[in-house]
N, C-alpha and C. Protein backbone atom coordinates (compact mmCIF):
# COMPACT_ATOMS: atom_id res chain seq x y z
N UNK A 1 0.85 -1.20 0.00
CA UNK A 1 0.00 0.00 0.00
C UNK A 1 0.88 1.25 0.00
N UNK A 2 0.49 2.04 -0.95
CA UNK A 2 1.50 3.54 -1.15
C UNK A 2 0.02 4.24 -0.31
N UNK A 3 1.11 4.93 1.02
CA UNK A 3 0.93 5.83 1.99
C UNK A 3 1.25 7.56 1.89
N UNK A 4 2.01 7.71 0.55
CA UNK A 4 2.87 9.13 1.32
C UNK A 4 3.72 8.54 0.09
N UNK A 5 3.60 9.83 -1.19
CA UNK A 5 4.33 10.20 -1.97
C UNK A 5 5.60 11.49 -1.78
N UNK A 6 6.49 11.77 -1.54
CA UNK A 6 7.55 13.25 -1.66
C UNK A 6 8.42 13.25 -3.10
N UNK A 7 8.22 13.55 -3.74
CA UNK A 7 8.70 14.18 -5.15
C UNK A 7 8.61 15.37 -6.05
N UNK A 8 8.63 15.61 -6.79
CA UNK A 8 8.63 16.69 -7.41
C UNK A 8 7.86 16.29 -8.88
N UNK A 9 6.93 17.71 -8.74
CA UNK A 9 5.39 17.84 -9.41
C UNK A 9 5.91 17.83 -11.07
N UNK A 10 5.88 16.94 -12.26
CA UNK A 10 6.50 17.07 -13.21
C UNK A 10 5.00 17.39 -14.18
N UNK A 11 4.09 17.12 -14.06
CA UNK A 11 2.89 17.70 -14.80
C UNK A 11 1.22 17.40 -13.91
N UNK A 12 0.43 18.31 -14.25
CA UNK A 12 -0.64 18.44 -13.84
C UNK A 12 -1.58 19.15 -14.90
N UNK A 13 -3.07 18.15 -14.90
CA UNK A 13 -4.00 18.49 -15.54
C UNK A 13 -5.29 18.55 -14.66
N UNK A 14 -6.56 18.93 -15.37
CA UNK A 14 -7.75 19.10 -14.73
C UNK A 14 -8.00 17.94 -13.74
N UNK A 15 -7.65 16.61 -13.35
CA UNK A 15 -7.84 15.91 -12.69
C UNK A 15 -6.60 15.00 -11.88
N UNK A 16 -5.95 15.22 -12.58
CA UNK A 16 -4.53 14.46 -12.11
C UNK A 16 -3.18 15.12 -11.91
N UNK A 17 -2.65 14.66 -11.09
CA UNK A 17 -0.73 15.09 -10.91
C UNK A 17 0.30 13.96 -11.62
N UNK A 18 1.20 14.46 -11.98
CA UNK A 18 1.94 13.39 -12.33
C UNK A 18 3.65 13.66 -11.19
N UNK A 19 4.08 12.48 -10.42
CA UNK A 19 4.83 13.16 -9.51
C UNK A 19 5.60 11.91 -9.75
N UNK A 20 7.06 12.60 -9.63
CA UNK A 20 8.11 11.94 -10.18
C UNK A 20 8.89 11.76 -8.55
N UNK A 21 8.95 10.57 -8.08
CA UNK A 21 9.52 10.19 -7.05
C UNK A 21 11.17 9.34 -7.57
N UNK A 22 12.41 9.84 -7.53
CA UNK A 22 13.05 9.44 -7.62
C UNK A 22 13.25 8.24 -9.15
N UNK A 23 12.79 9.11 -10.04
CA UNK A 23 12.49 8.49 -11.55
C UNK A 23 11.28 7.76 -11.83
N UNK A 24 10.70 7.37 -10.71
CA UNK A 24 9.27 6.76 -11.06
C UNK A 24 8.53 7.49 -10.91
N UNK A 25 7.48 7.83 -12.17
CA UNK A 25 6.36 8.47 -12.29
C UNK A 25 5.00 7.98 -11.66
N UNK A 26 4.41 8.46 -10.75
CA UNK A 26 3.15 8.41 -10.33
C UNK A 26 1.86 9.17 -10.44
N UNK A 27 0.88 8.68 -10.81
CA UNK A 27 -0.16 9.74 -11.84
C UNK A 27 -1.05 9.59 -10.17
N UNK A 28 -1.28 10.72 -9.96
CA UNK A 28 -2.69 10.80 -9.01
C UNK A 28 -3.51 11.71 -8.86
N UNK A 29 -4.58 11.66 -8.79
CA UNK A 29 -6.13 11.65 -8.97
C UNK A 29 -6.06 12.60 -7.49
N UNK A 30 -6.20 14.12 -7.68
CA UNK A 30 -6.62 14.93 -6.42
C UNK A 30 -7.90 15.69 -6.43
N UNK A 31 -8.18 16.21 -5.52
CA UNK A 31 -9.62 17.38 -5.60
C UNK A 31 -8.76 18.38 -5.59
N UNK A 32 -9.42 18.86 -6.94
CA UNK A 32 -9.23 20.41 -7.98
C UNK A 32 -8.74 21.60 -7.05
N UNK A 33 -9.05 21.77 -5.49
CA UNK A 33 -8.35 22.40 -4.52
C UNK A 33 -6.35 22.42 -4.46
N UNK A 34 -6.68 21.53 -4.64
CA UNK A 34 -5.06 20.11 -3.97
C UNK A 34 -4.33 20.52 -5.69
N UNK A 35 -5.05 20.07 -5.96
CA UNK A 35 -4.30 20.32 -7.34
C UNK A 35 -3.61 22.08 -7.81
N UNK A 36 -5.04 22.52 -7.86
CA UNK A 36 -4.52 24.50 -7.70
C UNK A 36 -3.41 24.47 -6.87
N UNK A 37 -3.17 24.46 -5.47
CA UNK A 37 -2.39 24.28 -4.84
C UNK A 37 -1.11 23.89 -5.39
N UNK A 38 -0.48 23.03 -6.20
CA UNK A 38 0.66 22.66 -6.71
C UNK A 38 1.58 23.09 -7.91
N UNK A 39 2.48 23.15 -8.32
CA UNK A 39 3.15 23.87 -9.33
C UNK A 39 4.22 23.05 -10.00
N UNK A 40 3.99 22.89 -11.18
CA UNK A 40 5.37 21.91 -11.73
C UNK A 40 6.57 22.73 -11.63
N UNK A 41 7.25 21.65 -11.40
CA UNK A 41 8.88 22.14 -10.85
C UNK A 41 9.24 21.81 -9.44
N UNK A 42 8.01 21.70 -8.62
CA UNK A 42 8.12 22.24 -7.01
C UNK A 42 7.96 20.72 -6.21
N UNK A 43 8.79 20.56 -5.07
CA UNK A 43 8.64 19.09 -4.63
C UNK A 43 7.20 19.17 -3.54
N UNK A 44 6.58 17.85 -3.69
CA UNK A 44 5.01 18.34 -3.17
C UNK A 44 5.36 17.01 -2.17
N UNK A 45 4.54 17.10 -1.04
CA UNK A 45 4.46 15.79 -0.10
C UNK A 45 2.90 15.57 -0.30
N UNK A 46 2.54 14.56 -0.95
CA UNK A 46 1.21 13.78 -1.12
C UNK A 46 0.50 12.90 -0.37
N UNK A 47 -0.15 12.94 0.00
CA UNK A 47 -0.98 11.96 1.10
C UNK A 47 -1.45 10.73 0.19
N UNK A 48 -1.68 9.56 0.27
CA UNK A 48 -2.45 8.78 -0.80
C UNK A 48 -3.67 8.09 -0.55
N UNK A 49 -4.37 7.67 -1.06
CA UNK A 49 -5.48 5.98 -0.78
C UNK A 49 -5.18 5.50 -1.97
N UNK A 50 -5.05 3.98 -2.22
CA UNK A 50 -5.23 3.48 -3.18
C UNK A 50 -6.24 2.71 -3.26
N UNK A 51 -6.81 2.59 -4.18
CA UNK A 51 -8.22 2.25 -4.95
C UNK A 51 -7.93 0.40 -6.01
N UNK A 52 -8.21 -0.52 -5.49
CA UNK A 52 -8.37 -1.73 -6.62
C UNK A 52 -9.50 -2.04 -7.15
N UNK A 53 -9.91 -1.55 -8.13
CA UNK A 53 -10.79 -2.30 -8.91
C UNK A 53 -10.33 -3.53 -9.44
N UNK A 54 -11.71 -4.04 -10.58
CA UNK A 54 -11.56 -5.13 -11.54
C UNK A 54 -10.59 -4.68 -12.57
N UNK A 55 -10.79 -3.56 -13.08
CA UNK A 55 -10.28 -3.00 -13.97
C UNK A 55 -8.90 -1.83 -14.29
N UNK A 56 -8.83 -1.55 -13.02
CA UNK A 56 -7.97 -0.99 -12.61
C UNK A 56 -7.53 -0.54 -11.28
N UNK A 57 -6.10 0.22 -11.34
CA UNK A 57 -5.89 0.42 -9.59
C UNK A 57 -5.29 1.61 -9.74
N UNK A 58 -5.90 2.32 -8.84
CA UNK A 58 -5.94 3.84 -8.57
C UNK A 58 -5.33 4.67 -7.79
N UNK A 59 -4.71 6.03 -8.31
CA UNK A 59 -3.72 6.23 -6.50
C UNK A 59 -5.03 7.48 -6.55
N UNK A 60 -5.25 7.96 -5.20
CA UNK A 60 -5.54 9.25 -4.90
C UNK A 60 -4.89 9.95 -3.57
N UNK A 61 -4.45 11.44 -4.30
CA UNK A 61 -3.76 11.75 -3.51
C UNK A 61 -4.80 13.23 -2.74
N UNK A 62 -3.78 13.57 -1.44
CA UNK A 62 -3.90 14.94 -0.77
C UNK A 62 -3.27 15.49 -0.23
N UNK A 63 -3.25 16.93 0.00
CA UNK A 63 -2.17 17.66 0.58
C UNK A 63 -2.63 17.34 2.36
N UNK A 64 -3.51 17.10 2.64
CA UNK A 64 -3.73 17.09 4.47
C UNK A 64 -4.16 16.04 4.56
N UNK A 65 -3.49 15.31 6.02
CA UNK A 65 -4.44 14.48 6.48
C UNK A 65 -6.33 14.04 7.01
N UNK A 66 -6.67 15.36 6.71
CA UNK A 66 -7.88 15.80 7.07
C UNK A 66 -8.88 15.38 5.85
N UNK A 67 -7.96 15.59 4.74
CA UNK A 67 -8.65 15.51 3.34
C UNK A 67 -8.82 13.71 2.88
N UNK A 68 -7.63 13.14 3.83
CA UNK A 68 -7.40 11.70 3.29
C UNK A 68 -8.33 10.47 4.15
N UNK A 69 -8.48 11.64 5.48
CA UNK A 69 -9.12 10.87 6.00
C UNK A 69 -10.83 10.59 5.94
N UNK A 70 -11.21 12.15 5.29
CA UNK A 70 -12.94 12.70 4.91
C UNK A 70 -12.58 11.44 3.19
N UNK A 71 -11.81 11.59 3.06
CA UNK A 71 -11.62 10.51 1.75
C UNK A 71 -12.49 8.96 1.88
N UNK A 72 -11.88 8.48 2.20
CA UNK A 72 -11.85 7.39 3.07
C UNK A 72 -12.96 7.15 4.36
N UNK A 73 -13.64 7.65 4.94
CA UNK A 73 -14.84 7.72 5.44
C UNK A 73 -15.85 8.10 4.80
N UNK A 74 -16.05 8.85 3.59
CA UNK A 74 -16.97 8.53 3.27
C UNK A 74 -17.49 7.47 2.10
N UNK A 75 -16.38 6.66 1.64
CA UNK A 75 -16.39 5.92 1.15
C UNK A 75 -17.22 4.38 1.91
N UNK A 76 -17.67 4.93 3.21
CA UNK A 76 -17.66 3.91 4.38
C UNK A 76 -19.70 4.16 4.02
N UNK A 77 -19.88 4.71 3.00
CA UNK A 77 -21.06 5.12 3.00
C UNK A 77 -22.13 3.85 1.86
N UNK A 78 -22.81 3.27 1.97
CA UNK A 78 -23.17 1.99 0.95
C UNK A 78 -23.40 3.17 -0.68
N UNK A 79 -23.03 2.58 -1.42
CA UNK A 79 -23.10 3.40 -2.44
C UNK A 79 -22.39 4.58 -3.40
N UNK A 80 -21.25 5.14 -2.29
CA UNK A 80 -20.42 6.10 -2.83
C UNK A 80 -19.03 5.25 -2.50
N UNK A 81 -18.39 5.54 -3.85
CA UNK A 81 -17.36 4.88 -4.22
C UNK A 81 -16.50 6.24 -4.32
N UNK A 82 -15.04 5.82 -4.96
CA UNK A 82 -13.67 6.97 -4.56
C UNK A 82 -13.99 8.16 -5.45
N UNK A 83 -14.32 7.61 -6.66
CA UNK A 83 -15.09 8.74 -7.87
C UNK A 83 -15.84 9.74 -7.39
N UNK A 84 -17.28 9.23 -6.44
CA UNK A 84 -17.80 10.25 -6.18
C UNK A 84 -17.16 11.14 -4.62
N UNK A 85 -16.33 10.32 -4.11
CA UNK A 85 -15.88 10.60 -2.88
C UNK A 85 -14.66 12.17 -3.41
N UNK A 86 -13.67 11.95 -4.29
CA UNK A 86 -13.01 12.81 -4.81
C UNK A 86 -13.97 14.43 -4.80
N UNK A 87 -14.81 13.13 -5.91
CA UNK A 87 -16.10 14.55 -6.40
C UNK A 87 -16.15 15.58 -5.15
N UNK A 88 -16.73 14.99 -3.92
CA UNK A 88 -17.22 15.85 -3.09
C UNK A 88 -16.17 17.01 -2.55
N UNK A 89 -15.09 15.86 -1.97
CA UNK A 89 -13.69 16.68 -1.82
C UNK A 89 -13.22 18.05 -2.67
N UNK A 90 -13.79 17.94 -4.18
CA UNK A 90 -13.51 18.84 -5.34
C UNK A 90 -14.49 19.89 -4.86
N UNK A 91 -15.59 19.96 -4.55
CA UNK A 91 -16.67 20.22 -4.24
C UNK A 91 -16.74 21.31 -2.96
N UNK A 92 -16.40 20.18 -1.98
CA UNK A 92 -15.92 20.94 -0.76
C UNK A 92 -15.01 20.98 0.26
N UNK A 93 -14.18 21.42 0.39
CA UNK A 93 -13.51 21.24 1.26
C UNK A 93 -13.65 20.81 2.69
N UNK A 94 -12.65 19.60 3.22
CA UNK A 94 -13.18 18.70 4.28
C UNK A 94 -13.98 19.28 5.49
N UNK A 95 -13.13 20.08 5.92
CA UNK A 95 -14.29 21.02 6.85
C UNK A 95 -15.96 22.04 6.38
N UNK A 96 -15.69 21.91 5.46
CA UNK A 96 -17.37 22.66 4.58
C UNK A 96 -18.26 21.14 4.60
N UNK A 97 -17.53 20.11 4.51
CA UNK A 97 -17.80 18.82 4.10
C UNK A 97 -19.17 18.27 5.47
N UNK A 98 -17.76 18.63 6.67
CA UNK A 98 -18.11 17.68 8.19
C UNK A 98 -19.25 18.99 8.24
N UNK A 99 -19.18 20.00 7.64
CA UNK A 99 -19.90 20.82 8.72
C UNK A 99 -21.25 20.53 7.84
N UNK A 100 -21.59 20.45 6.52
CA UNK A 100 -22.56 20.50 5.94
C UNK A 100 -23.73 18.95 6.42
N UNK A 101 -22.75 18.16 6.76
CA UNK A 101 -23.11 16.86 7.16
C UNK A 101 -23.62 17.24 9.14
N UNK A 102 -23.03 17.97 9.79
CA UNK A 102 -23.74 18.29 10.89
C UNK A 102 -24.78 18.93 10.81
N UNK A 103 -24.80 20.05 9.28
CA UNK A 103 -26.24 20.93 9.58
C UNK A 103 -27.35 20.15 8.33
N UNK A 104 -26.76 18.81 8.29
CA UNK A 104 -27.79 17.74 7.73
C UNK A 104 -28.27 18.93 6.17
N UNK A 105 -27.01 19.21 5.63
CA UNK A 105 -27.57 20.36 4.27
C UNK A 105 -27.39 19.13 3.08
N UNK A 106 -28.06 19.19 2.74
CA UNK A 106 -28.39 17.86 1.55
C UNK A 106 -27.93 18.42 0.47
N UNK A 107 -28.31 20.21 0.37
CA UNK A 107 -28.33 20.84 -0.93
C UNK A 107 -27.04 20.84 -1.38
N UNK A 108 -26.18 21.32 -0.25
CA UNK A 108 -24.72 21.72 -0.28
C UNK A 108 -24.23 20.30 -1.22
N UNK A 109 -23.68 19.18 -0.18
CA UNK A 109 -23.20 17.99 -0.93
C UNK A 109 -23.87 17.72 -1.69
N UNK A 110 -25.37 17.75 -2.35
CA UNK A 110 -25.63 17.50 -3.81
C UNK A 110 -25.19 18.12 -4.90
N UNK A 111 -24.51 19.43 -4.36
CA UNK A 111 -23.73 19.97 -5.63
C UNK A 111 -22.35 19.12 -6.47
N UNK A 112 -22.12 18.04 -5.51
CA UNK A 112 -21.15 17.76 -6.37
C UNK A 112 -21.66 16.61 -7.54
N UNK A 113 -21.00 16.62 -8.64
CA UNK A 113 -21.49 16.11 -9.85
C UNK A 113 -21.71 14.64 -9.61
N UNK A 114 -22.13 13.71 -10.02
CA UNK A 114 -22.13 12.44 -9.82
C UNK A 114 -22.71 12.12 -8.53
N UNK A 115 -23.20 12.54 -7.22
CA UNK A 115 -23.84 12.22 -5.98
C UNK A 115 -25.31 12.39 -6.36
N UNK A 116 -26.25 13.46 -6.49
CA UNK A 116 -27.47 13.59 -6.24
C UNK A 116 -28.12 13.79 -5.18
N UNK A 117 -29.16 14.15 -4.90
CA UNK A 117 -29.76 14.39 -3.21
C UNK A 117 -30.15 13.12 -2.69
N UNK A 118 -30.49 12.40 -2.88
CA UNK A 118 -30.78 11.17 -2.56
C UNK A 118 -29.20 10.48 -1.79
N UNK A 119 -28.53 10.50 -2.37
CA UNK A 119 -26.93 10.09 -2.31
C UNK A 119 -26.71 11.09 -0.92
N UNK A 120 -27.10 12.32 -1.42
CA UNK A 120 -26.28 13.18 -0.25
C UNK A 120 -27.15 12.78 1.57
N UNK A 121 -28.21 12.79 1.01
CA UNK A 121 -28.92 12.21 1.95
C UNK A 121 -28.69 11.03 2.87
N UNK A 122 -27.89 9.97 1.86
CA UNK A 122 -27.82 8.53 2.39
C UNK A 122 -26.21 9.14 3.41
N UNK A 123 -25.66 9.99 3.16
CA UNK A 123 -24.00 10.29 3.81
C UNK A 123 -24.45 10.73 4.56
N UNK A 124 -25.74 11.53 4.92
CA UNK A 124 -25.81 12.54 6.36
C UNK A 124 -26.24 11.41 7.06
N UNK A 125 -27.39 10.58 6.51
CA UNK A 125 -27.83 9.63 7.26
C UNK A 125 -26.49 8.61 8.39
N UNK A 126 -25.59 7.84 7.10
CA UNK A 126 -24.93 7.26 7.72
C UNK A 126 -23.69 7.87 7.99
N UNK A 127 -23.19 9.19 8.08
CA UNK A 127 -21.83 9.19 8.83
C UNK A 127 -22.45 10.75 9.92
N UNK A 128 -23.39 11.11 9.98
CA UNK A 128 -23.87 11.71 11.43
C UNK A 128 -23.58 11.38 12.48
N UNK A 129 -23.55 10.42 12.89
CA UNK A 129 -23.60 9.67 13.93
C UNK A 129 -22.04 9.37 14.42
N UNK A 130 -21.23 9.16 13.48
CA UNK A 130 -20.01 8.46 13.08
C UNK A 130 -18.74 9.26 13.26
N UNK A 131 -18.88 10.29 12.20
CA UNK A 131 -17.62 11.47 11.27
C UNK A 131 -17.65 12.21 12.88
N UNK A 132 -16.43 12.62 13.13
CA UNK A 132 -15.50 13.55 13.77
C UNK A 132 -16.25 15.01 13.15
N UNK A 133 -17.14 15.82 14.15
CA UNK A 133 -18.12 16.52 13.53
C UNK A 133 -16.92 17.87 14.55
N UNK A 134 -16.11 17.60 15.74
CA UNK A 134 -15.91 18.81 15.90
C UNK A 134 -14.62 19.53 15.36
N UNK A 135 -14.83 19.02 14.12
CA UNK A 135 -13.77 19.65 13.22
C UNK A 135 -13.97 20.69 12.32
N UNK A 136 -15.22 20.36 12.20
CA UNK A 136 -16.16 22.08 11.70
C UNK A 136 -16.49 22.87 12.93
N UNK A 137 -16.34 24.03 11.99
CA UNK A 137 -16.70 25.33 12.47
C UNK A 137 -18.06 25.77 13.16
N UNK A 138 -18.49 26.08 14.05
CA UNK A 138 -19.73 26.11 14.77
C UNK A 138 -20.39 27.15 13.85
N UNK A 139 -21.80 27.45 13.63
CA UNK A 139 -22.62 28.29 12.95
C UNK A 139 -22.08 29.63 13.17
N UNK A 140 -21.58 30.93 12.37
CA UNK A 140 -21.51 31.99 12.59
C UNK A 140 -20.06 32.02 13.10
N UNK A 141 -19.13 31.15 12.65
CA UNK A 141 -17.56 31.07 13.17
C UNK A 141 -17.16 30.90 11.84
N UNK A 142 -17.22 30.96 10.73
CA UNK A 142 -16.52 30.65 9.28
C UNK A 142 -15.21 31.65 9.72
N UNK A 143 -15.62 33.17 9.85
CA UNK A 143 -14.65 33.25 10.00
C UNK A 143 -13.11 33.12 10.83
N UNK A 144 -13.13 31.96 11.73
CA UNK A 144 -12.10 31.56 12.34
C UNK A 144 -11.72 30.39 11.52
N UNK A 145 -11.93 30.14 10.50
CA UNK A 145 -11.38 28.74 9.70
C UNK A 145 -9.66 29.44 9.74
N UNK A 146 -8.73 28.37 9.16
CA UNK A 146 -7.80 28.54 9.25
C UNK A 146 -7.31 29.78 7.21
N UNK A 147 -6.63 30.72 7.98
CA UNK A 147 -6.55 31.80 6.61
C UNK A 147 -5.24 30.96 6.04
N UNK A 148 -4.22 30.54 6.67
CA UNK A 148 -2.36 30.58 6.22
C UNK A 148 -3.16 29.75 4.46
N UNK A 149 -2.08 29.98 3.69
CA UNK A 149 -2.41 28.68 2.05
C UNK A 149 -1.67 27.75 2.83
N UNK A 150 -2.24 26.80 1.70
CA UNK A 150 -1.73 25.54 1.40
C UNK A 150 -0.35 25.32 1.84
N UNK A 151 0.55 24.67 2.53
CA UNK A 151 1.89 24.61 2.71
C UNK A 151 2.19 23.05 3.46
N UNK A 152 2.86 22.27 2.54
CA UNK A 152 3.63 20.85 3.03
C UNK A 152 4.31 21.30 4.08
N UNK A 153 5.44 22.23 4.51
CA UNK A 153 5.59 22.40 5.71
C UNK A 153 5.07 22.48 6.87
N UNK A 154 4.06 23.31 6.62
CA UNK A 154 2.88 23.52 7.78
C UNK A 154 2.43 22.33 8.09
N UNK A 155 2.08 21.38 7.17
CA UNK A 155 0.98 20.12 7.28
C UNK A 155 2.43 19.02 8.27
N UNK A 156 3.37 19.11 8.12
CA UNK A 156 4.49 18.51 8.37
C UNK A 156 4.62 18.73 9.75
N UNK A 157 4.78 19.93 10.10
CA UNK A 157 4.63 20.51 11.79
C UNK A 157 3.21 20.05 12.49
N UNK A 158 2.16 20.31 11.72
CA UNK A 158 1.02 20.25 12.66
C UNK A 158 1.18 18.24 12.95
N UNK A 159 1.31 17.48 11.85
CA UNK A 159 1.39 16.35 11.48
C UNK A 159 2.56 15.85 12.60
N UNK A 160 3.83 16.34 13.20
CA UNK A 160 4.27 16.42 14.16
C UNK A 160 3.74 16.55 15.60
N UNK A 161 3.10 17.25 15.82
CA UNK A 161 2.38 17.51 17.19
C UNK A 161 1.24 16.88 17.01
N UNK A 162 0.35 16.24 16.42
CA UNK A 162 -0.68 15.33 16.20
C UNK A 162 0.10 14.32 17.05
N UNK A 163 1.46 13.65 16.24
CA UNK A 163 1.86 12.38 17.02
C UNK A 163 2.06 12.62 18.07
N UNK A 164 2.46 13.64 18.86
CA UNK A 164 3.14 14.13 20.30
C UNK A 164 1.45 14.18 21.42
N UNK A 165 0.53 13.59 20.22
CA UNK A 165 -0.82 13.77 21.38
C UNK A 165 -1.86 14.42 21.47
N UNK A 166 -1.25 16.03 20.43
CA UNK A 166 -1.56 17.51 20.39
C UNK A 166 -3.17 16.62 19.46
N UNK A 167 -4.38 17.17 19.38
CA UNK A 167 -5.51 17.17 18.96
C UNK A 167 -5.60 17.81 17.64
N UNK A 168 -5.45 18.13 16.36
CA UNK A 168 -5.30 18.61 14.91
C UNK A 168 -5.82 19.78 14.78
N UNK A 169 -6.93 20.28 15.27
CA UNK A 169 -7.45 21.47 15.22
C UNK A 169 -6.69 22.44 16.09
N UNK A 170 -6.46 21.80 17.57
CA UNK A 170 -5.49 22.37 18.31
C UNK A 170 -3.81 22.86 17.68
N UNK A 171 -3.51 21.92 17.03
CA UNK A 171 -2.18 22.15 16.50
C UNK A 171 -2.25 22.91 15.46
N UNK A 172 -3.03 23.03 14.48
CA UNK A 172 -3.24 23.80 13.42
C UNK A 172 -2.92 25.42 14.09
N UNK A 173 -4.42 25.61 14.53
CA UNK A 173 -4.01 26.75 15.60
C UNK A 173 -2.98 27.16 16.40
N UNK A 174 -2.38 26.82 16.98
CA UNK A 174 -0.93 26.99 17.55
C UNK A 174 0.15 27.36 16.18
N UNK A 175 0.14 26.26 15.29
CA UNK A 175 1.20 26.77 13.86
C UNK A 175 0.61 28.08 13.27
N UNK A 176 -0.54 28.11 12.77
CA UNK A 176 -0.75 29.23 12.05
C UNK A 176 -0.57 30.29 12.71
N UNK A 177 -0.85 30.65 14.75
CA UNK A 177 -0.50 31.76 15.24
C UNK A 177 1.07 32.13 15.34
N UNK A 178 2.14 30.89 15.31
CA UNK A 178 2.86 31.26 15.76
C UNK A 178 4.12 31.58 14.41
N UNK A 179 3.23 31.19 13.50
CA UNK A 179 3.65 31.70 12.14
C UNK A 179 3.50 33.51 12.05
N UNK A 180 2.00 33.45 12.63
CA UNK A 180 1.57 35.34 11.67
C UNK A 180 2.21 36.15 13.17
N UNK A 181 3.03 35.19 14.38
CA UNK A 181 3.29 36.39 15.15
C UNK A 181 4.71 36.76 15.21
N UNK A 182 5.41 35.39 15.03
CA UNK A 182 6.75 35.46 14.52
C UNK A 182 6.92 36.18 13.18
N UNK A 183 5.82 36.53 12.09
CA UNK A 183 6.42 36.99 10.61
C UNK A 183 7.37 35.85 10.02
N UNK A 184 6.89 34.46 9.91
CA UNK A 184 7.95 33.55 9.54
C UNK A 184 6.99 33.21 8.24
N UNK A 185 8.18 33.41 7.26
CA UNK A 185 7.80 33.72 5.86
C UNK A 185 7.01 32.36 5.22
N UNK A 186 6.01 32.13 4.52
CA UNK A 186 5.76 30.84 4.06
C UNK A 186 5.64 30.55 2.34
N UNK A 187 5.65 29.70 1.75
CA UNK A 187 5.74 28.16 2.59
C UNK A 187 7.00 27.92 3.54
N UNK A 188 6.99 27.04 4.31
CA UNK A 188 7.85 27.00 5.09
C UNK A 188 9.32 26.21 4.58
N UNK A 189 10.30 26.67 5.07
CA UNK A 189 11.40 26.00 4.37
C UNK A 189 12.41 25.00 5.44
N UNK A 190 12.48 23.68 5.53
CA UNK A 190 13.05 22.96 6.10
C UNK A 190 13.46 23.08 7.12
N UNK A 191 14.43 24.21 7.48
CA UNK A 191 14.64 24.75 8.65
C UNK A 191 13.96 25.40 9.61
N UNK A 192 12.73 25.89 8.87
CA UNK A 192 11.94 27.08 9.41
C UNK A 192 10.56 25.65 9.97
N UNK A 193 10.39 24.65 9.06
CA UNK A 193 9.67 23.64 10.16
C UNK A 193 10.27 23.37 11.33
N UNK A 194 11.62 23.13 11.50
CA UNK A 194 12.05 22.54 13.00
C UNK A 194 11.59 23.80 13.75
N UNK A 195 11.72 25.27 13.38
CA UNK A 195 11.54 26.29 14.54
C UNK A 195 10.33 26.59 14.82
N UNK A 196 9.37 26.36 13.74
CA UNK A 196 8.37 26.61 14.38
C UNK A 196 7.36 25.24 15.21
N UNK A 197 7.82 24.18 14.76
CA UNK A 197 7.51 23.02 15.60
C UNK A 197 8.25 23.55 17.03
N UNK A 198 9.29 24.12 16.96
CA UNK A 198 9.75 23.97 18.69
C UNK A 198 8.77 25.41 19.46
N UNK A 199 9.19 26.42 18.52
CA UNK A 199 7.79 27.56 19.16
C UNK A 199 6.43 26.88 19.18
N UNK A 200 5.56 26.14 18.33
CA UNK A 200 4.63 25.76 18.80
C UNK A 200 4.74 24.88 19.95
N UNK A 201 5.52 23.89 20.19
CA UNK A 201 5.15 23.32 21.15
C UNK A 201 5.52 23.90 22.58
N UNK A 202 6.17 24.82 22.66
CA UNK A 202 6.58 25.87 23.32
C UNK A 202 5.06 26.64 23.74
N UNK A 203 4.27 27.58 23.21
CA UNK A 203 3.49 27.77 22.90
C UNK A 203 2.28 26.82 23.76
N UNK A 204 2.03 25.72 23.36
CA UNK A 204 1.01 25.03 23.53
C UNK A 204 1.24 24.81 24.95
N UNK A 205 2.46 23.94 25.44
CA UNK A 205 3.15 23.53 26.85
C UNK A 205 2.37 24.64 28.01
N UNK A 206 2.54 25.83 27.24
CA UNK A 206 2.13 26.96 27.98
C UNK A 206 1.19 27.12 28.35
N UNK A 207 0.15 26.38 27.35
CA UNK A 207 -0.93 27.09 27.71
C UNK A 207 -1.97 25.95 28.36
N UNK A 208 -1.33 24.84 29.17
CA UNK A 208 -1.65 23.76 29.62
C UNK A 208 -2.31 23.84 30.94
């Protein structure tokens, strides 16, 4: 099972990356977010699921663990397969995702192509109960979602203090503040992850 691609982005189209890991080319299948996000030339760290069909076998990738994991759960749904699961991901982003599924909005996830209301219906039904709901934003809080872009570094640090125990939403928060208070330039550059992993956890320790 391919877990975790790091290579460098050698082409990208409307649905796919093509990422060159040490001469082997790997084609994967992201939501149109993930993809904007990337730039040929530039080394990307990819999250994966792989997919076996009859007919074929599939990588899909993401820039967050958040994205790989809303991947993959809702696939846990009778009826929606990785196709339409992508879809939604393309659609909405994982936290628009959990939250639309707490305020039971049918309309929202029927926008993505290939689901339908009926479909969107059957996901509120069965992962309500289930999905990690306090990862969305409470009604009238959008604006505290996280502002920093896209950055493999960032995801690398928070992805760090996740293992140390730290809770994901918690750690997010801690990196992104201690990014916009330090002025530490992003994306983040190799060195500048070890420092701000040690200020965040610095940071957090504190506030225990």
């Amino acid at each position: 099972m391919i877990g975790l691609l790091n290579g460098v982005v050698v082409q990208i189209d409307a649905t796919t990356a093509l990422i060159d890991v040490h001469g082997v080319g790997f084609e994967v299948r992201m939501p149109s977010a993930d993809l904007g996000a990337l730039h040929v030339g530039s080394t990307a760290s990819v999250q994966t699921a792989m997919s076996v069909a009859q007919d074929a076998i599939t990588l899909f990738g993401f820039l967050t663990a958040a994205e790989r994991r809303m991947f993959l759960q809702l696939q846990k749904v009778s009826g929606i397969g990785p196709k339409v699961a992508l879809s939604l991901l393309s659609t909405l982003p994982s936290d628009q995702l959990v939250q639309a599924i707490r305020d039971e909005d049918a309309a929202a996830l029927a926008k993505a192509p290939g689901l339908g209301r009926k479909g969107a219906q059957k996901i509120i039904l069965e992962l309500k109960g289930s999905i990690d709901l306090s990862a969305a934003p409470a009604q009238g809080e959008r604006g505290t979602e996280r502002l920093m872009p896209q950055d493999a570094g960032v995801d690398r640090v928070v992805e760090g203090l996740m293992s140390l125990g730290w809770k994901q939403q918690e750690a997010q928060q801690a990196v992104d503040a201690v990014i916009e208070d330090n002025a530490i330039a992003t994306p983040l550059s190799d060195e500048a992850v070890a420092d701000v992993l040690r200020l965040a956890l610095t940071s957090m320790d504190r506030g225990r």
